[in-house]
N, C-alpha and C. Protein backbone atom coordinates (compact mmCIF):
# COMPACT_ATOMS: atom_id res chain seq x y z
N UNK A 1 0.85 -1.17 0.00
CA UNK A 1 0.00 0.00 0.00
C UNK A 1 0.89 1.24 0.00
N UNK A 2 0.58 2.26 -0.94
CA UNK A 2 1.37 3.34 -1.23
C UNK A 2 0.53 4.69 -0.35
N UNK A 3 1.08 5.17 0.61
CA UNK A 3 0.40 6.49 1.28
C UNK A 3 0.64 7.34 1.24
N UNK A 4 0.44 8.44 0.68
CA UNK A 4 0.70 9.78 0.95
C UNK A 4 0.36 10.64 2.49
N UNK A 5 1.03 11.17 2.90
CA UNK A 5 0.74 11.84 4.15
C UNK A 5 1.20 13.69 4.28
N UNK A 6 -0.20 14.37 3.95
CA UNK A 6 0.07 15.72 4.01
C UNK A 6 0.62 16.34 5.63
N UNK A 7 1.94 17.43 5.70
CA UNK A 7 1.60 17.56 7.04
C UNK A 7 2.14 19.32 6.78
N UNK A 8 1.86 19.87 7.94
CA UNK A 8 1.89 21.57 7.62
C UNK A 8 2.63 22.00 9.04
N UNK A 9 3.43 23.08 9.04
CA UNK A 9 4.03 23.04 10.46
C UNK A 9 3.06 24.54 10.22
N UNK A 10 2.72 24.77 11.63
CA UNK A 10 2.26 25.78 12.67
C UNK A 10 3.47 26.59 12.97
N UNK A 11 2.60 27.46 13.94
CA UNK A 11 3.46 28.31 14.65
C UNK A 11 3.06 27.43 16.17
N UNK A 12 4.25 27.39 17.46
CA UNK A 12 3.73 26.59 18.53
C UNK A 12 2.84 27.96 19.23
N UNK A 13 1.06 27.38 19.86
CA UNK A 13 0.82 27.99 20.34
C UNK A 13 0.89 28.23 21.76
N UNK A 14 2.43 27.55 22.36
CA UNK A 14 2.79 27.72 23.62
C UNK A 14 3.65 29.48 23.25
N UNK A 15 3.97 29.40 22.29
CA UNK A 15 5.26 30.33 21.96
C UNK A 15 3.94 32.22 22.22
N UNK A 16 5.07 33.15 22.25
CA UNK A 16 4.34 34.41 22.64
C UNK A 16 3.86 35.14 20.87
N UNK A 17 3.36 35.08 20.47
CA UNK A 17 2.31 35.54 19.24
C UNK A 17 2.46 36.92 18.88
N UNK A 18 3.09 37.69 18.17
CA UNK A 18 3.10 39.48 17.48
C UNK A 18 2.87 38.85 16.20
N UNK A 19 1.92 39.95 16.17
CA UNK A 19 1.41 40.32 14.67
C UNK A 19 2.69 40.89 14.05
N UNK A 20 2.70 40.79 12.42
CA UNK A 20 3.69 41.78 11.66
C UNK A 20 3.60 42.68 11.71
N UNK A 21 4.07 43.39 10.99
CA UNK A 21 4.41 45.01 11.06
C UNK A 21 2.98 45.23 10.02
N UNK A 22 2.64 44.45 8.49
CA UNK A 22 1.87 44.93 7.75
C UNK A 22 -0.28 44.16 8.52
N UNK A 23 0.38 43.46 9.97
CA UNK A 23 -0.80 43.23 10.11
C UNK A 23 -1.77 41.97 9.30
N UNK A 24 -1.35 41.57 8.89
CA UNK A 24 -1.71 40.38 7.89
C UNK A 24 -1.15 39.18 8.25
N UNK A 25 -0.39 39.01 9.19
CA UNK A 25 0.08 37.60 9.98
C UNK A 25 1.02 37.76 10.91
N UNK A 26 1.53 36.64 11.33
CA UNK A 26 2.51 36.58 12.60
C UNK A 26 3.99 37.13 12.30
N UNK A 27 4.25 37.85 13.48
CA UNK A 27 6.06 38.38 12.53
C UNK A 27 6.99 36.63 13.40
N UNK A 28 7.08 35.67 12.17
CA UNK A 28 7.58 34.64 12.33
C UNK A 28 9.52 34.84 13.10
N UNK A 29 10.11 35.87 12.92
CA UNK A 29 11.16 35.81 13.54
C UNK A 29 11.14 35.30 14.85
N UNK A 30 11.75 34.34 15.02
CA UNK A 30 12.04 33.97 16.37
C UNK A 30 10.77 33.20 17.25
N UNK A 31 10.10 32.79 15.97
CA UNK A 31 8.64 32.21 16.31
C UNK A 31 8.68 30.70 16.12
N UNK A 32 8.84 29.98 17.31
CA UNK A 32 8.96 28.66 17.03
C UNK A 32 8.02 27.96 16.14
N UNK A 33 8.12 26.67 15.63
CA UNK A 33 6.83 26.05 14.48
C UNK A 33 7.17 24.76 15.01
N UNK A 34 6.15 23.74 15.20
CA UNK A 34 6.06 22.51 14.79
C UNK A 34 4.90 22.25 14.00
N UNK A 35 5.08 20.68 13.68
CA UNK A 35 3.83 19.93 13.04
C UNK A 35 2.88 20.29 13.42
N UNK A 36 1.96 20.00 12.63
CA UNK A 36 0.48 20.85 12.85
C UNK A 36 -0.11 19.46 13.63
N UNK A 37 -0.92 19.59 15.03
CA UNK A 37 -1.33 17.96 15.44
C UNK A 37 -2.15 17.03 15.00
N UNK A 38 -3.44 17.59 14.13
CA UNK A 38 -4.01 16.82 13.71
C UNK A 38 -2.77 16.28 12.45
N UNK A 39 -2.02 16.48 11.93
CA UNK A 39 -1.48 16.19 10.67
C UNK A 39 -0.60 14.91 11.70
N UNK A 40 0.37 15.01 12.66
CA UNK A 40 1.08 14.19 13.26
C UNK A 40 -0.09 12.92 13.24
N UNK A 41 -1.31 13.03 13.83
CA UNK A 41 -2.15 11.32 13.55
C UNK A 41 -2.18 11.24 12.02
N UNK A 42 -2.42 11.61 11.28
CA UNK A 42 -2.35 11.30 10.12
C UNK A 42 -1.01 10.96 9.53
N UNK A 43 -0.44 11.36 9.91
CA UNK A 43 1.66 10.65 9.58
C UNK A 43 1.16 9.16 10.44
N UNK A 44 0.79 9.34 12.06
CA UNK A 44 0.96 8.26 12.33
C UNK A 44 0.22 6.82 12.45
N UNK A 45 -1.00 7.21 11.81
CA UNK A 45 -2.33 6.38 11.41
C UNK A 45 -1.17 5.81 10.24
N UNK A 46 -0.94 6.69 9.40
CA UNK A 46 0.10 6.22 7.61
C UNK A 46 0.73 5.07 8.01
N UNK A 47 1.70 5.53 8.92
CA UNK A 47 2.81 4.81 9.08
C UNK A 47 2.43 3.24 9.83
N UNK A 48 1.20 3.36 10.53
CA UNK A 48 0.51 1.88 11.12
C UNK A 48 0.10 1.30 9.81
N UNK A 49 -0.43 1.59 9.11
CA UNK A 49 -1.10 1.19 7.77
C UNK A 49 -0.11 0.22 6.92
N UNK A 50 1.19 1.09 6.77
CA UNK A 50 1.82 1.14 5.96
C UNK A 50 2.83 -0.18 6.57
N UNK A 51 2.99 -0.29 7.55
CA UNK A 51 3.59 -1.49 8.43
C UNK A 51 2.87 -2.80 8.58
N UNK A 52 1.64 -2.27 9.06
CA UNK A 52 0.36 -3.50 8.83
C UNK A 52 0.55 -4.20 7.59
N UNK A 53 0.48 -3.42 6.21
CA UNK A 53 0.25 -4.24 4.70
C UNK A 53 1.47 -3.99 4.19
N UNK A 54 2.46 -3.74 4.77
CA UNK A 54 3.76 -3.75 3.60
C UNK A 54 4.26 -2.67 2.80
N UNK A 55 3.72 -1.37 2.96
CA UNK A 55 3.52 -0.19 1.96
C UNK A 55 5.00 0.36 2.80
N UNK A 56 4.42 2.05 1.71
CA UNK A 56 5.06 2.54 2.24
C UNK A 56 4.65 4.29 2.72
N UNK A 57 5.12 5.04 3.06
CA UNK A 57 4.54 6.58 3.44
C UNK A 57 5.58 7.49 2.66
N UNK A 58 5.02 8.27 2.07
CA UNK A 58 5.64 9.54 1.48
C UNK A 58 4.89 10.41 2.09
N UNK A 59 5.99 11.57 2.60
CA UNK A 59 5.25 13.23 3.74
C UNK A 59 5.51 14.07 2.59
N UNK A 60 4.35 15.01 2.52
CA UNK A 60 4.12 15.62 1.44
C UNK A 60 4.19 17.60 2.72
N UNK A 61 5.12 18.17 2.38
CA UNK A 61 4.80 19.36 2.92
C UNK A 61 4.82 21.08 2.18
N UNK A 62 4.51 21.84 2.24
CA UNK A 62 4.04 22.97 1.43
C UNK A 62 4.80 24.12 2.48
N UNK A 63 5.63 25.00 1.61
CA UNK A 63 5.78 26.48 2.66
C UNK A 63 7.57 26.68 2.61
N UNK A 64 8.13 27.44 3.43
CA UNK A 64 9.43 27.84 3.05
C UNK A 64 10.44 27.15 3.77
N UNK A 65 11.62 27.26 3.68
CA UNK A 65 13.13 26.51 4.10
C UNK A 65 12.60 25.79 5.70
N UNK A 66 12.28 26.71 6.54
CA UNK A 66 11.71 25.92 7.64
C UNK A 66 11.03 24.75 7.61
N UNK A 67 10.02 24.43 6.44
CA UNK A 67 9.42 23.12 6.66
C UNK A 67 10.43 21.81 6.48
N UNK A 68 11.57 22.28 5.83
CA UNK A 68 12.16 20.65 5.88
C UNK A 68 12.50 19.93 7.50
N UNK A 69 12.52 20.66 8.44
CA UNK A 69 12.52 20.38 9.91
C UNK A 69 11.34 19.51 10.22
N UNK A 70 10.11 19.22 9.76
CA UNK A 70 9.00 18.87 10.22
C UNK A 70 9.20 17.34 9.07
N UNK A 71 9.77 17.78 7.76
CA UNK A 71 10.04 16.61 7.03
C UNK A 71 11.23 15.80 7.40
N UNK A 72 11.94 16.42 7.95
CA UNK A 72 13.17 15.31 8.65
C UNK A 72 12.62 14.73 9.58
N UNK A 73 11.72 15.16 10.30
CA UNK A 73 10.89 14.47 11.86
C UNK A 73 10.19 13.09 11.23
N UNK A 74 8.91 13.47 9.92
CA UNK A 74 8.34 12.51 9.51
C UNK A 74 9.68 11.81 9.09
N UNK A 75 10.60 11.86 8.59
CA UNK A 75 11.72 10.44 7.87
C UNK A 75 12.01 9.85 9.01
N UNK A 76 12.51 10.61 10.23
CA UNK A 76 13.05 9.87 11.41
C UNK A 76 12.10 8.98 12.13
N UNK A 77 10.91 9.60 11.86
CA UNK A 77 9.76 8.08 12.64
C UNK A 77 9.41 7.27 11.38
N UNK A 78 9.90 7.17 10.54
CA UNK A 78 9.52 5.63 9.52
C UNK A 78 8.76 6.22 8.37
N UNK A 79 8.92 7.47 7.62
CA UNK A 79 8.11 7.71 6.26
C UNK A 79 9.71 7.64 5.52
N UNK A 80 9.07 6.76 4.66
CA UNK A 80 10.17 6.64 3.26
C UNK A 80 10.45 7.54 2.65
N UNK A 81 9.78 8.58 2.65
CA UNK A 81 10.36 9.85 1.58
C UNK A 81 9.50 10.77 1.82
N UNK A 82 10.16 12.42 1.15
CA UNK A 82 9.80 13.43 1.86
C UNK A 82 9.62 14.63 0.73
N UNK A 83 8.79 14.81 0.46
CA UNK A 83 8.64 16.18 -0.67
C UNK A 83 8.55 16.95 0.12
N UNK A 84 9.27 18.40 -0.48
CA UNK A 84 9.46 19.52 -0.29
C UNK A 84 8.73 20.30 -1.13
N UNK A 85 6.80 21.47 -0.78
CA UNK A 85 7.09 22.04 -2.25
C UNK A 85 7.52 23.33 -1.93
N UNK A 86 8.66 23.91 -2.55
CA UNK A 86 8.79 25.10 -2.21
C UNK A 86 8.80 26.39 -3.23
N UNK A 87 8.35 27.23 -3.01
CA UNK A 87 8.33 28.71 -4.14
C UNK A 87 7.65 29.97 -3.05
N UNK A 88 7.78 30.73 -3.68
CA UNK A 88 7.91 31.66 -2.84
C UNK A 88 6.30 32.32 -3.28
N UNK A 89 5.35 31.57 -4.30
CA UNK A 89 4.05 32.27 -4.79
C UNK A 89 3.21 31.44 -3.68
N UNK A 90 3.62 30.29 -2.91
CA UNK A 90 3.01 29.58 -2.28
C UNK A 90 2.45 30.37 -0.72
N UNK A 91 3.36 31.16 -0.45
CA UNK A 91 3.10 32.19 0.78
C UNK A 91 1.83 32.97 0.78
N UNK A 92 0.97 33.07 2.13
CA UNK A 92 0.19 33.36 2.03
C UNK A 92 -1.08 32.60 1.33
N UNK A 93 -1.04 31.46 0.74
CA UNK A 93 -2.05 30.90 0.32
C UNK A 93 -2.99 30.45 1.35
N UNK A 94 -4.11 29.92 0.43
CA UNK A 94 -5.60 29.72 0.98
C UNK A 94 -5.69 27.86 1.01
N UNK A 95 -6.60 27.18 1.32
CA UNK A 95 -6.73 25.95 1.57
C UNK A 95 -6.89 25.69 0.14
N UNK A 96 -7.67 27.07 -0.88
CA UNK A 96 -8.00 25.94 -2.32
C UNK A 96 -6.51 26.23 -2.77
N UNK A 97 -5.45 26.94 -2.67
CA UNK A 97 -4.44 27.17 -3.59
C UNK A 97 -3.16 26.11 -2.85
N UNK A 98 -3.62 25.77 -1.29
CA UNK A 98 -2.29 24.82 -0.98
C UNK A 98 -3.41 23.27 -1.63
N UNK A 99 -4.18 23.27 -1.32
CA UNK A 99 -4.50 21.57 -1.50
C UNK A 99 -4.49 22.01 -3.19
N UNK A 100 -4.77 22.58 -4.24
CA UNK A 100 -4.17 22.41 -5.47
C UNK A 100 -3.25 21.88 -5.66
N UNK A 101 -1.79 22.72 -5.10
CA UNK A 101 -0.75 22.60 -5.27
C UNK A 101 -0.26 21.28 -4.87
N UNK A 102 -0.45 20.78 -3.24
CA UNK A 102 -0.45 19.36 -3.11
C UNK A 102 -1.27 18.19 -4.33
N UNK A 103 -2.15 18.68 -4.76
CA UNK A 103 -3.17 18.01 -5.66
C UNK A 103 -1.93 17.69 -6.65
N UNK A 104 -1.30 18.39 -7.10
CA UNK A 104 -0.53 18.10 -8.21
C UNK A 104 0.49 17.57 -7.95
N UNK A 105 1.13 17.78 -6.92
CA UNK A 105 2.41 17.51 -6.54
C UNK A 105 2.24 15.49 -6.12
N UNK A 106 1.37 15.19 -5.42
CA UNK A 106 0.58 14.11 -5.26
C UNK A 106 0.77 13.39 -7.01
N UNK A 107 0.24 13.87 -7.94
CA UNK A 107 0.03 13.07 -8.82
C UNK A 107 1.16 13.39 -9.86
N UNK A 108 1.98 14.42 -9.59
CA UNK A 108 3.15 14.11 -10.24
C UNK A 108 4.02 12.88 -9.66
N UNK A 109 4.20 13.14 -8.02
CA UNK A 109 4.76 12.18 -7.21
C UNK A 109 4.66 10.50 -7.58
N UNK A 110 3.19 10.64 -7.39
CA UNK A 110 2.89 8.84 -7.62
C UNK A 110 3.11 8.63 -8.46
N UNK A 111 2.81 9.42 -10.12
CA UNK A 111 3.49 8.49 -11.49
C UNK A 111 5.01 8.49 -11.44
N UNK A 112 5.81 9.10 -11.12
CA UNK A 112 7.23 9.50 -11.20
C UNK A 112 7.70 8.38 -10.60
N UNK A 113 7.49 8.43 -9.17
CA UNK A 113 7.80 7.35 -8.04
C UNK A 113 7.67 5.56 -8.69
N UNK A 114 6.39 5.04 -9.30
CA UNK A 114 6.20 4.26 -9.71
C UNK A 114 6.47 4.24 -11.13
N UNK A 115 6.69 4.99 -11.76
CA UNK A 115 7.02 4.81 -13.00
C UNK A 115 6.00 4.80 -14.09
N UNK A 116 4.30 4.92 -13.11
CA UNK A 116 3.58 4.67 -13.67
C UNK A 116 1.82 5.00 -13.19
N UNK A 117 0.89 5.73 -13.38
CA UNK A 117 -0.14 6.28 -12.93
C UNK A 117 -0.67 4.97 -12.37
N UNK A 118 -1.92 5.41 -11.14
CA UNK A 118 -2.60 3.99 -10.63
C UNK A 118 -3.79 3.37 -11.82
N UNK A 119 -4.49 2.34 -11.06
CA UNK A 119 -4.98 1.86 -12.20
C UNK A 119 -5.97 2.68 -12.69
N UNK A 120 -6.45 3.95 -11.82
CA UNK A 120 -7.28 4.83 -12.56
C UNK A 120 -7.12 5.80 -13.44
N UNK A 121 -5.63 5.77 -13.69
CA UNK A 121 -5.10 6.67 -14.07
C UNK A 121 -4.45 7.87 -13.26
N UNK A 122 -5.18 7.85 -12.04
CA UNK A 122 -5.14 9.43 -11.04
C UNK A 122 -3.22 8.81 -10.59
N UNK A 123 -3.31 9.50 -9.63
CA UNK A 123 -1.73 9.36 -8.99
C UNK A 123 -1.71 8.23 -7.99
N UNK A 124 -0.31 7.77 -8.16
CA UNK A 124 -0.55 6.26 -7.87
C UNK A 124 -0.13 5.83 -6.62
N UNK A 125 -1.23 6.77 -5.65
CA UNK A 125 -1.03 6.19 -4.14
C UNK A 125 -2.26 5.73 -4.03
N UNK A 126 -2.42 4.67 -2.94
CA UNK A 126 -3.79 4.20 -2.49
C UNK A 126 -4.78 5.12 -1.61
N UNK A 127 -3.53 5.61 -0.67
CA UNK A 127 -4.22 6.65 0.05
C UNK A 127 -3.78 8.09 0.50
N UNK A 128 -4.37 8.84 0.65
CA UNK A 128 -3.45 10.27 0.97
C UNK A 128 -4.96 10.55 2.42
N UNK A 129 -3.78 11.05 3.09
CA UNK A 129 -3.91 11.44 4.43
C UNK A 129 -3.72 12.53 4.53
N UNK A 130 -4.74 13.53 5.46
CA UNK A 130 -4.21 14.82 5.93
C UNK A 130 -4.98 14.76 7.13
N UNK A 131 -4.86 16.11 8.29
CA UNK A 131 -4.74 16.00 9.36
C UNK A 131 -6.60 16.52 9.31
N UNK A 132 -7.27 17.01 10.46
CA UNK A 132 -8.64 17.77 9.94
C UNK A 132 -8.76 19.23 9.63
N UNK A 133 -7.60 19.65 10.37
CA UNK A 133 -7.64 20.97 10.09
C UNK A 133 -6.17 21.69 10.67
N UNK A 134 -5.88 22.78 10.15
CA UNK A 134 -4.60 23.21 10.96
C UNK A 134 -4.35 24.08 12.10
N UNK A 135 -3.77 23.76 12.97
CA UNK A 135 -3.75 24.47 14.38
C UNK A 135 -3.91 26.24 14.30
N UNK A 136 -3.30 26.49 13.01
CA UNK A 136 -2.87 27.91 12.78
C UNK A 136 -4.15 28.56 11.97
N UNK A 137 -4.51 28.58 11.19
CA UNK A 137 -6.06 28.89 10.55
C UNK A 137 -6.92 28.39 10.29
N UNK A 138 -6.75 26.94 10.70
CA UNK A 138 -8.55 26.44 10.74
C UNK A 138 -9.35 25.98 9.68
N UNK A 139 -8.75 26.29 8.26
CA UNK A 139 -9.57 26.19 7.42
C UNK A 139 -10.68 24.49 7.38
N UNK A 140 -9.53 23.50 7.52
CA UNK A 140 -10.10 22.20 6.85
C UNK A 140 -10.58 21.88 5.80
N UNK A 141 -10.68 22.34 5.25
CA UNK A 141 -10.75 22.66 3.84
C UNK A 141 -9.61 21.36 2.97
N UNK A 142 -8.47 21.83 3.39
CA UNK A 142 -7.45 21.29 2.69
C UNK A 142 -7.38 19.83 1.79
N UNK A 143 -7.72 18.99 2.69
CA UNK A 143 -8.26 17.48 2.34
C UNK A 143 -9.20 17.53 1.01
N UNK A 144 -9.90 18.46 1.49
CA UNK A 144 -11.27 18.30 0.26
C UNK A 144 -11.14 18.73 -1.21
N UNK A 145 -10.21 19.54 -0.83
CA UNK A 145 -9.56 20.07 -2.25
C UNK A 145 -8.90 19.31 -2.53
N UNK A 146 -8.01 18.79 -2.03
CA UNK A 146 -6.97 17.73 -2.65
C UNK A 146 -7.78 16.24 -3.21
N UNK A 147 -8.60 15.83 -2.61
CA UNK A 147 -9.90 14.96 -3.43
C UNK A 147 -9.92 15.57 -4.60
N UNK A 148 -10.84 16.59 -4.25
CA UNK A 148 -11.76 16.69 -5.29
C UNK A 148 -11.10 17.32 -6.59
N UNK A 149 -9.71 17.77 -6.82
CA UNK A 149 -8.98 17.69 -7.77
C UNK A 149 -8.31 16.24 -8.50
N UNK A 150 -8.08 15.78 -7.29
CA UNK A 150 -7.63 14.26 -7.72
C UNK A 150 -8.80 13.79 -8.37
N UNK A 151 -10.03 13.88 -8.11
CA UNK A 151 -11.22 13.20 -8.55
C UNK A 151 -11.34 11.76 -7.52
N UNK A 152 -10.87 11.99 -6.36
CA UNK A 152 -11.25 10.98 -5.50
C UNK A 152 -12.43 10.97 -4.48
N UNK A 153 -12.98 9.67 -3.74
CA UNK A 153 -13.82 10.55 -3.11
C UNK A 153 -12.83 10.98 -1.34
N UNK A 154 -14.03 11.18 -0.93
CA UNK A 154 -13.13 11.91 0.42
C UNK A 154 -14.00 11.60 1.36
N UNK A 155 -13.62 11.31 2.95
CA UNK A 155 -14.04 11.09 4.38
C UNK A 155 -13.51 12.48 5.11
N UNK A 156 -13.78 13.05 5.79
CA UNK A 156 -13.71 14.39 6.77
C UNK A 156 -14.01 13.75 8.19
């Protein structure tokens, strides 16, 4: 079984919180981040799955140089591999413009990886995982977009 596992790092909300200067988000200097928690059960639901039947887990994460810290965490507890997507148009996005972007990155991934689309043609994991929502804005959203571009169906 082939899994995909979306995960998003936060800002920690133990850490002390300033707005930026332009007011439109957190001034991240010196602002600690981990994994977002609902996303950590979903790495670690993957990784039971993926042990149970033989598969394997790919961590799929979105956002700047900081997220590879949250993708070295998923490799060190047992995910086989680790996408990075990074660009700098990705900042500031919304749940439909990151689960797009995962949407694609997902189905570039699985044909590349296998050499070859699943039998539906879509991208060739069995399952993709994300967390319900993210600690930091809430949307939940994310999951559903990433379906419903894939053309899969979806559980919430």
């Amino acid at each position: 079984m082939k899994i995909a596992v979306c995960i998003k790092q936060v800002p920690n909300s133990d850490a002390r919180l300033r707005l930026s200067r332009d007011g439109r988000w957190l001034d991240e200097e010196d602002l600690p981040f981990i994994v977002n928690e609902s996303d950590e059960y979903a790495l670690e639901e993957g990784l039971r799955l993926a042990e149970r039947d033989g598969g394997e887990v790919v961590v799929f994460s979105l956002g700047p140089a900081r997220v590879r810290e949250a993708l070295r965490k998923a490799l060190a507890v047992g995910a086989a591999r680790a996408v990075h997507l990074a660009d700098p148009a990705f900042d500031g996005g919304d749940a439909l413009a990151t689960g797009r972007a995962l949407a694609a990155a997902l189905a570039h991934e699985g044909r590349t990886a296998a050499g070859t689309a699943g039998a539906d043609g879509g991208p060739g994991f069995d399952l993709v995982l994300t967390g319900s929502q993210s600690d930091d804005v809430g949307y939940g959203a994310t999951g559903s977009v990433i379906a419903g571009h894939l053309g899969w169906p979806h559980v919430w």
